[in-house]
PDB file of N, CA and C in Angstrom:
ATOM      1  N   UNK A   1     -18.583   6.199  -0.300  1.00  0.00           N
ATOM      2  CA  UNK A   1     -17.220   6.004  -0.787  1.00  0.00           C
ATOM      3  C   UNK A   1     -16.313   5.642   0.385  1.00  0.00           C
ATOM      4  N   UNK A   2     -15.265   4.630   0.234  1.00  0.00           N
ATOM      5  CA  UNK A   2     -14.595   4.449   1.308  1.00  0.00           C
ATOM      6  C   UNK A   2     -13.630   5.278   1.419  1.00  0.00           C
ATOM      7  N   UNK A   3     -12.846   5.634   2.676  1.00  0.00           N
ATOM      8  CA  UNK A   3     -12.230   6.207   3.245  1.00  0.00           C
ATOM      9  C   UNK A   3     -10.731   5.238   3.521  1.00  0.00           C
ATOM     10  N   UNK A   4      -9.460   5.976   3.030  1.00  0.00           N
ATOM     11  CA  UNK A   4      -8.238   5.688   3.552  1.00  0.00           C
ATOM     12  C   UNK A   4      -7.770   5.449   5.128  1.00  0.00           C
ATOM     13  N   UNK A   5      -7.409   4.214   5.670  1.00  0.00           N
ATOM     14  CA  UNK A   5      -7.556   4.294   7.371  1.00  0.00           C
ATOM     15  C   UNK A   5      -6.405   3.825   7.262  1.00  0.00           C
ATOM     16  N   UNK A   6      -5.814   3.201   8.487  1.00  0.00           N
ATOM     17  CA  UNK A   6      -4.519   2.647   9.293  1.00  0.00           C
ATOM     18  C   UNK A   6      -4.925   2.111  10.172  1.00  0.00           C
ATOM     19  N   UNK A   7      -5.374   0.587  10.346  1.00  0.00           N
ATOM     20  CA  UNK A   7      -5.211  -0.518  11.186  1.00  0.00           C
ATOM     21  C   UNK A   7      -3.978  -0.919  11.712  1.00  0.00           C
ATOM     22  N   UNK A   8      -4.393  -0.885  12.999  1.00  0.00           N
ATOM     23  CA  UNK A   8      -3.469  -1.842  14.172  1.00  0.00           C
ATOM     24  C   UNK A   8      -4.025  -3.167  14.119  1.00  0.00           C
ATOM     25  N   UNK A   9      -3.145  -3.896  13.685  1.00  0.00           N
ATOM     26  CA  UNK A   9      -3.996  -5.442  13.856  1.00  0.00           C
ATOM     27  C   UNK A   9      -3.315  -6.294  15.048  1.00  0.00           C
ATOM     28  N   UNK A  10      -4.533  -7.142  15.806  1.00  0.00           N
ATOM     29  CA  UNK A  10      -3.762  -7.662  16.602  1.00  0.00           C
ATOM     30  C   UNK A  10      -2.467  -8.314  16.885  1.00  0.00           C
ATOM     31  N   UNK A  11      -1.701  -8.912  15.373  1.00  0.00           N
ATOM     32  CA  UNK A  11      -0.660  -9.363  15.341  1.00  0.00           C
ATOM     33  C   UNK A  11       0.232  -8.185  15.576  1.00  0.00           C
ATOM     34  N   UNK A  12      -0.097  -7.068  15.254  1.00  0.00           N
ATOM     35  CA  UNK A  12       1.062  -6.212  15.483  1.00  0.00           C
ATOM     36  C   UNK A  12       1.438  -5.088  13.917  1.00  0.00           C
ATOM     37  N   UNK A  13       0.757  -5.936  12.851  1.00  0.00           N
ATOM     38  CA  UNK A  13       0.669  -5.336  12.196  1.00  0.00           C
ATOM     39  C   UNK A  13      -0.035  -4.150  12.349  1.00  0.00           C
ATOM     40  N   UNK A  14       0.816  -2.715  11.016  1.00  0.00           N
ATOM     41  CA  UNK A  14       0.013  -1.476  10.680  1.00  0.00           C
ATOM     42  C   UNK A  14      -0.578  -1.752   9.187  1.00  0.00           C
ATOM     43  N   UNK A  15      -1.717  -1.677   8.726  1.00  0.00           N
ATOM     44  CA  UNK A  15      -2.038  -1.949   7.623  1.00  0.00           C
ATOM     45  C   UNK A  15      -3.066  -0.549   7.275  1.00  0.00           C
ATOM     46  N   UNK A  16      -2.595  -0.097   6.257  1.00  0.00           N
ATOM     47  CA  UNK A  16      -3.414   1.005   5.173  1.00  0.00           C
ATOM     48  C   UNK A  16      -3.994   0.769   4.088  1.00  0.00           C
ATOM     49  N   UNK A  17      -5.564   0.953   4.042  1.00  0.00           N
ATOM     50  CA  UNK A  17      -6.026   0.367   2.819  1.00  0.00           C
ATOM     51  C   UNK A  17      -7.097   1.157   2.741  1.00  0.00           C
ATOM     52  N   UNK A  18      -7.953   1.227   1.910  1.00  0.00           N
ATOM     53  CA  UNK A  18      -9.526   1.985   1.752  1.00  0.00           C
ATOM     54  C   UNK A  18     -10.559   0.619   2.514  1.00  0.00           C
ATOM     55  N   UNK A  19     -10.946   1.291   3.044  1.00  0.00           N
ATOM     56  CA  UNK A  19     -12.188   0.246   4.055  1.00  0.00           C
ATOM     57  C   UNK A  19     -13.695   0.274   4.020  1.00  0.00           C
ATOM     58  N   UNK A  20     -13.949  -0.763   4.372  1.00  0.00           N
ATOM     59  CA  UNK A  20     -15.528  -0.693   4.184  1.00  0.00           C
ATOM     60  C   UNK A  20     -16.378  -1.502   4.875  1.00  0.00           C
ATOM     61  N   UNK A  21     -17.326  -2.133   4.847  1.00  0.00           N
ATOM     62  CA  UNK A  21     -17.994  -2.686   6.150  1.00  0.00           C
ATOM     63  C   UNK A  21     -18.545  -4.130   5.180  1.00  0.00           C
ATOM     64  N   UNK A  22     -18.412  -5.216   5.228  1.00  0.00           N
ATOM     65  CA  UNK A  22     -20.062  -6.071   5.321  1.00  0.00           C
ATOM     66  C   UNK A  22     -19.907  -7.217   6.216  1.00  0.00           C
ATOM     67  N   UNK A  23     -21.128  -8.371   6.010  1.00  0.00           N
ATOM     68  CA  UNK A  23     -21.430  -9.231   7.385  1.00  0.00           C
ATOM     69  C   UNK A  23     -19.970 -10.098   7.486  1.00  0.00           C
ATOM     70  N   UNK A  24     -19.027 -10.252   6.883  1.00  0.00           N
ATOM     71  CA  UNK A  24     -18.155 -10.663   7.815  1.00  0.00           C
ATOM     72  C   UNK A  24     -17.213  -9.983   8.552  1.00  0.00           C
ATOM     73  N   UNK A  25     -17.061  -8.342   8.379  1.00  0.00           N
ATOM     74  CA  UNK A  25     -16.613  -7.714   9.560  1.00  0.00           C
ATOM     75  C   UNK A  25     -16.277  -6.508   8.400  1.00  0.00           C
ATOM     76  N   UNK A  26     -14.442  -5.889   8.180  1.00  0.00           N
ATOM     77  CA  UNK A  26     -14.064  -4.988   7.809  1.00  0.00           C
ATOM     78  C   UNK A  26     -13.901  -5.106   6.467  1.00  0.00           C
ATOM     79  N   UNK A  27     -13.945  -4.833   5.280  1.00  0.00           N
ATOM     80  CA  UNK A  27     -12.947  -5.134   3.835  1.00  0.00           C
ATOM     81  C   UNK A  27     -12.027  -4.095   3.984  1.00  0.00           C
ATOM     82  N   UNK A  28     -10.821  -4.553   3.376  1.00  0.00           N
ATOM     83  CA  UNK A  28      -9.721  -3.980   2.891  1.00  0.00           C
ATOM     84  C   UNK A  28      -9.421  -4.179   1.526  1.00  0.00           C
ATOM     85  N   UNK A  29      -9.619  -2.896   0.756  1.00  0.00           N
ATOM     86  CA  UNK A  29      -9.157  -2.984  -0.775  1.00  0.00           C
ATOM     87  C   UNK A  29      -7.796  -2.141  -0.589  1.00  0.00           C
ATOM     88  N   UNK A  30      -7.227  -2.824  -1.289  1.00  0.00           N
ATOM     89  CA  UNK A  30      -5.587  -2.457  -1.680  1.00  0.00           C
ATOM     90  C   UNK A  30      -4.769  -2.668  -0.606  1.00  0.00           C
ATOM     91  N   UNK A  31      -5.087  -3.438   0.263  1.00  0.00           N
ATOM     92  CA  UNK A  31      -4.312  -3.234   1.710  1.00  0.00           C
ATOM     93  C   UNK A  31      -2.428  -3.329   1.475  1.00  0.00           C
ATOM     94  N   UNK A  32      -1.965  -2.535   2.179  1.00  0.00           N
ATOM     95  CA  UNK A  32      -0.478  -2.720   2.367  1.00  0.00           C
ATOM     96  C   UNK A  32      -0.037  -2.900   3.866  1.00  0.00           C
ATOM     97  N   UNK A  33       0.865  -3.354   4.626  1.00  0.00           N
ATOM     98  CA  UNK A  33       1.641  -3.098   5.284  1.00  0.00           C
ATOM     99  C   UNK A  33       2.437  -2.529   5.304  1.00  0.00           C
ATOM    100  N   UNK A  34       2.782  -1.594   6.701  1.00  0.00           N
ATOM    101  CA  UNK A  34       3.897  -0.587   6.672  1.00  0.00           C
ATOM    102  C   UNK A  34       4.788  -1.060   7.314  1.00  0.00           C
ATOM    103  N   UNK A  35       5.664  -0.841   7.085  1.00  0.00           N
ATOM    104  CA  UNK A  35       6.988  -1.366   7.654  1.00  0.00           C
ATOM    105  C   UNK A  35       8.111  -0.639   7.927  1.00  0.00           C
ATOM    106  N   UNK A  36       8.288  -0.034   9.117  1.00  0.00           N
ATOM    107  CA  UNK A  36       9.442   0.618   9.710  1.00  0.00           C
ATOM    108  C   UNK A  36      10.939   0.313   9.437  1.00  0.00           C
ATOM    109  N   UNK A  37      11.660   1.017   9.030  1.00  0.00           N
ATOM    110  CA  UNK A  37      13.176   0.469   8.821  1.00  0.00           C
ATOM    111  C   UNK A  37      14.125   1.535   8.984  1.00  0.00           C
ATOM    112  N   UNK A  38      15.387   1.017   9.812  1.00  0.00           N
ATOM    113  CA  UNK A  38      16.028   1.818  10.141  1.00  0.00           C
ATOM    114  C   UNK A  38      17.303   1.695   9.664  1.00  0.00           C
ATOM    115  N   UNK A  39      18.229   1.898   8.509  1.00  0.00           N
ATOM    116  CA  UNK A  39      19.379   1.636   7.534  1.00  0.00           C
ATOM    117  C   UNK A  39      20.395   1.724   8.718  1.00  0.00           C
ATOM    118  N   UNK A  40      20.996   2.348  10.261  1.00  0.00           N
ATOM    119  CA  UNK A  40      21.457   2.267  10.751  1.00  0.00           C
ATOM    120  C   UNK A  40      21.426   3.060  12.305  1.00  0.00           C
ATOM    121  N   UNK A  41      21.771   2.712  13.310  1.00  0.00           N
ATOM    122  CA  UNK A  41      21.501   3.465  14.649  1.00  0.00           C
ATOM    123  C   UNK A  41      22.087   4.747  14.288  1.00  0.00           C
ATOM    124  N   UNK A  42      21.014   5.181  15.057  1.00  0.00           N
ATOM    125  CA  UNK A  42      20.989   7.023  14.451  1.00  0.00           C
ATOM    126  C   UNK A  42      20.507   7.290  13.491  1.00  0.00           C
ATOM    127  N   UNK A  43      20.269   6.710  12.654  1.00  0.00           N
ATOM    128  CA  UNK A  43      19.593   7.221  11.654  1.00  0.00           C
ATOM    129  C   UNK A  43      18.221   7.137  11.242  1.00  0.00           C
ATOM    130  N   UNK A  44      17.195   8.581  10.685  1.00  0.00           N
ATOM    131  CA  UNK A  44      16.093   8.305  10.092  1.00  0.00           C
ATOM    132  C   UNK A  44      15.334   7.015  10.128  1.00  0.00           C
ATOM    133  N   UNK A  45      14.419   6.242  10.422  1.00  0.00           N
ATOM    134  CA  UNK A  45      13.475   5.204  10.442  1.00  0.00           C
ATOM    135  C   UNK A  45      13.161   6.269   9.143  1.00  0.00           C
ATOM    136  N   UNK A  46      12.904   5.284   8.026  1.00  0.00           N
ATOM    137  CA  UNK A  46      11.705   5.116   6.542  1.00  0.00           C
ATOM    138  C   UNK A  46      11.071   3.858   6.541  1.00  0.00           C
ATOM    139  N   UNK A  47       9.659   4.568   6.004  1.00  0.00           N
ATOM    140  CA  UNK A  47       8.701   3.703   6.171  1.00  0.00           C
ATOM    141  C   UNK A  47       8.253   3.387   4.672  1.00  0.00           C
ATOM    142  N   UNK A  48       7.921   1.811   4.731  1.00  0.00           N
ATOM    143  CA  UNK A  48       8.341   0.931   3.584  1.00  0.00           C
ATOM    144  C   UNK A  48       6.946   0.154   3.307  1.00  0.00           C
ATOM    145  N   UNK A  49       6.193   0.363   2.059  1.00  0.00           N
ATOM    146  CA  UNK A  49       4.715  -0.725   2.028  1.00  0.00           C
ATOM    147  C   UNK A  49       5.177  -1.751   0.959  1.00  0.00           C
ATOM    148  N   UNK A  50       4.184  -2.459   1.728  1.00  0.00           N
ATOM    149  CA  UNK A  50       4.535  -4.355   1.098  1.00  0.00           C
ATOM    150  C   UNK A  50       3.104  -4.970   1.386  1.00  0.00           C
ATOM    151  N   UNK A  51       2.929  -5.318  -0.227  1.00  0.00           N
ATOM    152  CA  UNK A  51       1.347  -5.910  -0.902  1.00  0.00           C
ATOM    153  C   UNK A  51       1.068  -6.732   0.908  1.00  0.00           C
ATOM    154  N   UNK A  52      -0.561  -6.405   1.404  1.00  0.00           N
ATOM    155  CA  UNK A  52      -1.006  -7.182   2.615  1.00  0.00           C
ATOM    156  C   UNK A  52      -1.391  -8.466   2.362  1.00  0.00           C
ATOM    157  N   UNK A  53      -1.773  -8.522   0.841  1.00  0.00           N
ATOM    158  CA  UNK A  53      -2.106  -9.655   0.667  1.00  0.00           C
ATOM    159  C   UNK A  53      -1.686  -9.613  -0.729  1.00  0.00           C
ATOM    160  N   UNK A  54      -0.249 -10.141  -0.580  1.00  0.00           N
ATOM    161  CA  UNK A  54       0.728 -10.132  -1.943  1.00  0.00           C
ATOM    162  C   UNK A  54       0.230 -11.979  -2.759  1.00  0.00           C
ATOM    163  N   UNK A  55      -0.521 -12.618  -2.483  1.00  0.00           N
ATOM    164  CA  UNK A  55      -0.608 -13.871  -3.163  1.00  0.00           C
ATOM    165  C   UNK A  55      -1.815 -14.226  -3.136  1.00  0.00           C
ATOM    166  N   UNK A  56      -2.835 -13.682  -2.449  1.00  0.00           N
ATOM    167  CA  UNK A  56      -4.247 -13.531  -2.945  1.00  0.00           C
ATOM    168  C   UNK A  56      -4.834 -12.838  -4.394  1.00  0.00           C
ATOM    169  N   UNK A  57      -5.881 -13.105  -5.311  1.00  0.00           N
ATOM    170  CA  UNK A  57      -6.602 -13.042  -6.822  1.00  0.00           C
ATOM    171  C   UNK A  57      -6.798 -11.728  -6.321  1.00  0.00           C
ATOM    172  N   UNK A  58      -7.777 -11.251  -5.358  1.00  0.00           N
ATOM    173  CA  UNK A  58      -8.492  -9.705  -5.122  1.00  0.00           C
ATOM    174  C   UNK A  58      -7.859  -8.962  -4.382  1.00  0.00           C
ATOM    175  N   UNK A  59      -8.233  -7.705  -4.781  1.00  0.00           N
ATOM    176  CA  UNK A  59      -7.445  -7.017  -4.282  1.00  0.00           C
ATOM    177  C   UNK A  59      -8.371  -6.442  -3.017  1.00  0.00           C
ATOM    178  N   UNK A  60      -9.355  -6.963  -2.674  1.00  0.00           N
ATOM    179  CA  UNK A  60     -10.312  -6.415  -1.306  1.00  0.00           C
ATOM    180  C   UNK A  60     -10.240  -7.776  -0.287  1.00  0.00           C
ATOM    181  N   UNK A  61      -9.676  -7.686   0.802  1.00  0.00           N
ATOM    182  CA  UNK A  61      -9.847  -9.144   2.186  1.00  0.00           C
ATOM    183  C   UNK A  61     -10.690  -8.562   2.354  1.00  0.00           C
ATOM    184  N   UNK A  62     -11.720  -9.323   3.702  1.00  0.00           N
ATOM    185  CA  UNK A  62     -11.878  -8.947   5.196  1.00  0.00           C
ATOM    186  C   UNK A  62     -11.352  -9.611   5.811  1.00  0.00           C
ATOM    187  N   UNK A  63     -11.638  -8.563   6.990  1.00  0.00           N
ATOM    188  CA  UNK A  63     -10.958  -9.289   8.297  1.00  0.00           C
ATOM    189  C   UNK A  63     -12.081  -9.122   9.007  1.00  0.00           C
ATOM    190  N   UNK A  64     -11.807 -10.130  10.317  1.00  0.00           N
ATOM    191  CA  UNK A  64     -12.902  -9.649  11.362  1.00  0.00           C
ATOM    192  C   UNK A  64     -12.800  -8.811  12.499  1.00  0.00           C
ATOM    193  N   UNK A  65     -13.441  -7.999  12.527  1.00  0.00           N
ATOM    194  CA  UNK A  65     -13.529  -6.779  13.836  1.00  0.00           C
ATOM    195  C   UNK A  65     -12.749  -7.009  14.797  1.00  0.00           C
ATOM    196  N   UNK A  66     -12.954  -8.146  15.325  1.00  0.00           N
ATOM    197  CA  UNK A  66     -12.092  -8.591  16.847  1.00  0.00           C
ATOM    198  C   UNK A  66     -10.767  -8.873  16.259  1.00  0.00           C
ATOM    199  N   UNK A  67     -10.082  -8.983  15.273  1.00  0.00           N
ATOM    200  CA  UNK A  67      -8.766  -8.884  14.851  1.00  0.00           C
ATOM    201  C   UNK A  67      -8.130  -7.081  14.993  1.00  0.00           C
ATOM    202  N   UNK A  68      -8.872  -6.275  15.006  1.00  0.00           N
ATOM    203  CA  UNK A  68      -8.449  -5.048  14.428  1.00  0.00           C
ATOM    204  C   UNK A  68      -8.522  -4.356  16.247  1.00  0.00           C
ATOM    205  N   UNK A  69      -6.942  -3.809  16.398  1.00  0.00           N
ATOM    206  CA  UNK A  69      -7.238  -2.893  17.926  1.00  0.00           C
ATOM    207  C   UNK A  69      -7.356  -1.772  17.635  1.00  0.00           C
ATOM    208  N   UNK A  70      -6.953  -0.957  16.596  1.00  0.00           N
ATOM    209  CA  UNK A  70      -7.706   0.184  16.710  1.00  0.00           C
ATOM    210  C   UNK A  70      -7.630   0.976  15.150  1.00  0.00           C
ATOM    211  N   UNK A  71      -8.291   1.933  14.444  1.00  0.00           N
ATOM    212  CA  UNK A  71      -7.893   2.721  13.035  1.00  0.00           C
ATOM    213  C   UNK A  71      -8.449   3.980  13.454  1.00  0.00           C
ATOM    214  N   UNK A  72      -6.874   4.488  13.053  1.00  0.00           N
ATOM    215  CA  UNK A  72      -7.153   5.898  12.735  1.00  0.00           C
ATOM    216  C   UNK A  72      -6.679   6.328  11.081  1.00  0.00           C
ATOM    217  N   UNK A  73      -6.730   7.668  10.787  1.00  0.00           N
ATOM    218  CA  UNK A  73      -6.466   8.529   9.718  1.00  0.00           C
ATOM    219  C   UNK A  73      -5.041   8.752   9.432  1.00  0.00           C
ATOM    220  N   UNK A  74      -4.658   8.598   8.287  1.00  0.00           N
ATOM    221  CA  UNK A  74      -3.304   8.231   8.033  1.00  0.00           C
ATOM    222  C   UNK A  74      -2.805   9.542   7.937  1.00  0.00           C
ATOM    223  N   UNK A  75      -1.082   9.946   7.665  1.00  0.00           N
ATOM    224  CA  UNK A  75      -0.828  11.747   8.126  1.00  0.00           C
ATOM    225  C   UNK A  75      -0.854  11.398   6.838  1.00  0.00           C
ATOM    226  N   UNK A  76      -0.398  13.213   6.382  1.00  0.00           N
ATOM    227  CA  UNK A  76      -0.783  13.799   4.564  1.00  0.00           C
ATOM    228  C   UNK A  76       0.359  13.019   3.813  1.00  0.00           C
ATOM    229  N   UNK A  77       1.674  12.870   4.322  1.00  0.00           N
ATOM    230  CA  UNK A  77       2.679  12.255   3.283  1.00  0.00           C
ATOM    231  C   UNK A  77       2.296  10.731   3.358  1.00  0.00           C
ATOM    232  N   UNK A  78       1.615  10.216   4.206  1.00  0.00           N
ATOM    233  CA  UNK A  78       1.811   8.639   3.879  1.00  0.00           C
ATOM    234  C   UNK A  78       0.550   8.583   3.495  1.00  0.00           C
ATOM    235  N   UNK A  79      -0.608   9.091   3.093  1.00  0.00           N
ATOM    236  CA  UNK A  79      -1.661   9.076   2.313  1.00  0.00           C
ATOM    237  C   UNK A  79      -1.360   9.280   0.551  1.00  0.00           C
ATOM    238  N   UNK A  80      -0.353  10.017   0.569  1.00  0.00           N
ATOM    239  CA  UNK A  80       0.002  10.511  -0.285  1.00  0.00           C
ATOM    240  C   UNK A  80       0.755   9.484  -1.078  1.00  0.00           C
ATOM    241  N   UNK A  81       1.740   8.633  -0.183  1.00  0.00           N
ATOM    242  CA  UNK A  81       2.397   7.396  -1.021  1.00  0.00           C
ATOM    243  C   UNK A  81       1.295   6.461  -1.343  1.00  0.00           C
ATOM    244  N   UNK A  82       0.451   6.162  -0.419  1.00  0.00           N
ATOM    245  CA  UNK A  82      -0.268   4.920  -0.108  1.00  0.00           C
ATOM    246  C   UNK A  82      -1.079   5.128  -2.030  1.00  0.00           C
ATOM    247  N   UNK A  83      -1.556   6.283  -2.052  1.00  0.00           N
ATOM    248  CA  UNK A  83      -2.558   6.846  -3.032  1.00  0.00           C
ATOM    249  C   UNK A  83      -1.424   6.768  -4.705  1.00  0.00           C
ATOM    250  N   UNK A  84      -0.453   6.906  -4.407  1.00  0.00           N
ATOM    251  CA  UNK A  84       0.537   6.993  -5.461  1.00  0.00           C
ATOM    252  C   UNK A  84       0.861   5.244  -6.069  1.00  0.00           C
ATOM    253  N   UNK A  85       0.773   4.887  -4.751  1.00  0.00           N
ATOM    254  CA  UNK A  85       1.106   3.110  -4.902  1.00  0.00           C
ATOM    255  C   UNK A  85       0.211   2.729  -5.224  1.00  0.00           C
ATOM    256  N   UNK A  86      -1.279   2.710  -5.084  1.00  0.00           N
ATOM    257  CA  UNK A  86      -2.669   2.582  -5.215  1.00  0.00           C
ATOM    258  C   UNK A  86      -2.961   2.916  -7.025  1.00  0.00           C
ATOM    259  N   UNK A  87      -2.714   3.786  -7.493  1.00  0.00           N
ATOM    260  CA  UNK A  87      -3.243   4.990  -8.281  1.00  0.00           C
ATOM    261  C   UNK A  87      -3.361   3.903  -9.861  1.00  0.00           C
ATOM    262  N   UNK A  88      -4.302   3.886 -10.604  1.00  0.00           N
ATOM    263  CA  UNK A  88      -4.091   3.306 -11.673  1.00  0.00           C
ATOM    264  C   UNK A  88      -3.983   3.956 -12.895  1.00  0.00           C
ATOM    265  N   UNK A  89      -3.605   5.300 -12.988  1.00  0.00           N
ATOM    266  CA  UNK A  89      -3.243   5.990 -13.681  1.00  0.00           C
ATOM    267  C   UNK A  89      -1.921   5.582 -14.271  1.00  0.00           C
ATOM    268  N   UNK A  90      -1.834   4.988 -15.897  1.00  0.00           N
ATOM    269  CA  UNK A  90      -0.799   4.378 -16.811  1.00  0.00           C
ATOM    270  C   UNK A  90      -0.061   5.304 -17.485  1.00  0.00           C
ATOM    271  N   UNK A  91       1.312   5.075 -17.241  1.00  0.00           N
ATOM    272  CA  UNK A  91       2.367   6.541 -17.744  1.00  0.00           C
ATOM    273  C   UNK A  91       1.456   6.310 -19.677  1.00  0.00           C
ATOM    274  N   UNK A  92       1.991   7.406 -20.042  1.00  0.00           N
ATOM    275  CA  UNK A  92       1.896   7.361 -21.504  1.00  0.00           C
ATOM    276  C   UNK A  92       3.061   7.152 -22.853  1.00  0.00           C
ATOM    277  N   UNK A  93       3.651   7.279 -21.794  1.00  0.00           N
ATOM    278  CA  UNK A  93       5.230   6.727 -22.601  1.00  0.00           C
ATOM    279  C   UNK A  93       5.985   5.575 -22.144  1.00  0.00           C
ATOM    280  N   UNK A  94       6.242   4.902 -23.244  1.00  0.00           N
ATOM    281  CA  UNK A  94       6.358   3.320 -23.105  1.00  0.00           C
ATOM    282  C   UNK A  94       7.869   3.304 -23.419  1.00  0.00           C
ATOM    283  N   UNK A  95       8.699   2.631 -22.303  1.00  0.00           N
ATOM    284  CA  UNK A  95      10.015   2.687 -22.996  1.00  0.00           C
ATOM    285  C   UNK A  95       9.961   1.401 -23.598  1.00  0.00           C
ATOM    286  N   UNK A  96      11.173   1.617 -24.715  1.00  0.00           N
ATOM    287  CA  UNK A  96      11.111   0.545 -25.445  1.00  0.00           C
ATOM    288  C   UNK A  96      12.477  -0.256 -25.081  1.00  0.00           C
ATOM    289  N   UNK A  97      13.279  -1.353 -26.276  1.00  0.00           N
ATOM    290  CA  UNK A  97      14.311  -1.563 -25.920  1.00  0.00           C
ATOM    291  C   UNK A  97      15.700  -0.286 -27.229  1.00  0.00           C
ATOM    292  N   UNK A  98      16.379  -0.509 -26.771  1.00  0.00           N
ATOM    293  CA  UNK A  98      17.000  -0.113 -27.618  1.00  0.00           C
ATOM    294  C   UNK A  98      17.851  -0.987 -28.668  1.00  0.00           C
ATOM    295  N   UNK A  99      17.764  -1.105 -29.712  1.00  0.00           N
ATOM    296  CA  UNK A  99      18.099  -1.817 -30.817  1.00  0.00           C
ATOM    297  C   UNK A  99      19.076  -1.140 -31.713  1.00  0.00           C
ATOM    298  N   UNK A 100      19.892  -1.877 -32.449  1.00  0.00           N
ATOM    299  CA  UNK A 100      20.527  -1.063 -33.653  1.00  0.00           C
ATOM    300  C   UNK A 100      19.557  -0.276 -34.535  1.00  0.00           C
ATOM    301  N   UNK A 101      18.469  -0.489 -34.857  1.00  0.00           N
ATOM    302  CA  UNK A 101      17.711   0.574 -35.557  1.00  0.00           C
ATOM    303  C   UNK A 101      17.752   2.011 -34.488  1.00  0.00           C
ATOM    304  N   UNK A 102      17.711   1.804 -33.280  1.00  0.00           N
ATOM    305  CA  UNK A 102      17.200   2.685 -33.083  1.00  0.00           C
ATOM    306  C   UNK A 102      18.475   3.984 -32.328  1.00  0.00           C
ATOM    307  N   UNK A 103      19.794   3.326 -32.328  1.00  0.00           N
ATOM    308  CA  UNK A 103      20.635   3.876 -31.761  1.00  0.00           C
ATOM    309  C   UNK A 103      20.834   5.069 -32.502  1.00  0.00           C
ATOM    310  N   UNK A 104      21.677   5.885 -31.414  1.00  0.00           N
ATOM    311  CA  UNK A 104      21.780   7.504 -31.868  1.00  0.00           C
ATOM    312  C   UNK A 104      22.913   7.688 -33.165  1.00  0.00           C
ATOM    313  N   UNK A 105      23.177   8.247 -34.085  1.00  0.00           N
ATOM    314  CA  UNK A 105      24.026   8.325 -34.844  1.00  0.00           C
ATOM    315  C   UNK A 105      24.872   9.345 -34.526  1.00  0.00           C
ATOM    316  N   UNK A 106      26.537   8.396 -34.457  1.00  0.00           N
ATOM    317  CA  UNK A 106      27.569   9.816 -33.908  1.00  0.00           C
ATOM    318  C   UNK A 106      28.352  10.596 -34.824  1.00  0.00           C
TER     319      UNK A 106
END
């Protein structure tokens, strides 16, 4: 089973995805980029994911090894988003629109 990591890629990118190995180097399923942002000096940096490969059909790249400087283990709260953003678990309640049938009676 693959494992959740955090690539440094040589461009500079941080990328989080579940990883895995074959002959053309690393796969990345679900990959995101993280993205640091800071709303103003002094304040809090929040960290922001954005599809890695937002205009590609699959949701697994590879990349090749010599692109990647280093992966480690992501901390518990940003595993935690990454897995939430990831998750294909479908709410069960569907909003609808609201219509004159369906408005509240005052």
């Amino acid at each position: 089973m693959s494992q959740v990591k955090i690539l440094r890629m040589t461009t500079g990118e941080d990328v989080i995805a579940k990883l895995g190995e074959n002959d053309q180097g690393i796969s990345l399923h679900k990959p995101f980029v993280i993205i640091p942002q800071q709303s103003a000096p002094g304040k809090p940096i929040q960290l922001m994911m954005s599809l890695y490969n937002a205009f590609g059909k699959s949701d697994t790249i590879t990349v090749e090894k010599d692109k990647i400087v280093f992966i480690t283990d992501p901390k518990d709260d940003l595993l935690k988003s990454y897995e939430q953003n990831t998750s294909s678990i479908l709410s069960t309640t569907t909003p609808g629109l609201i219509t004159e049938n369906t408005l509240p009676k005052l």
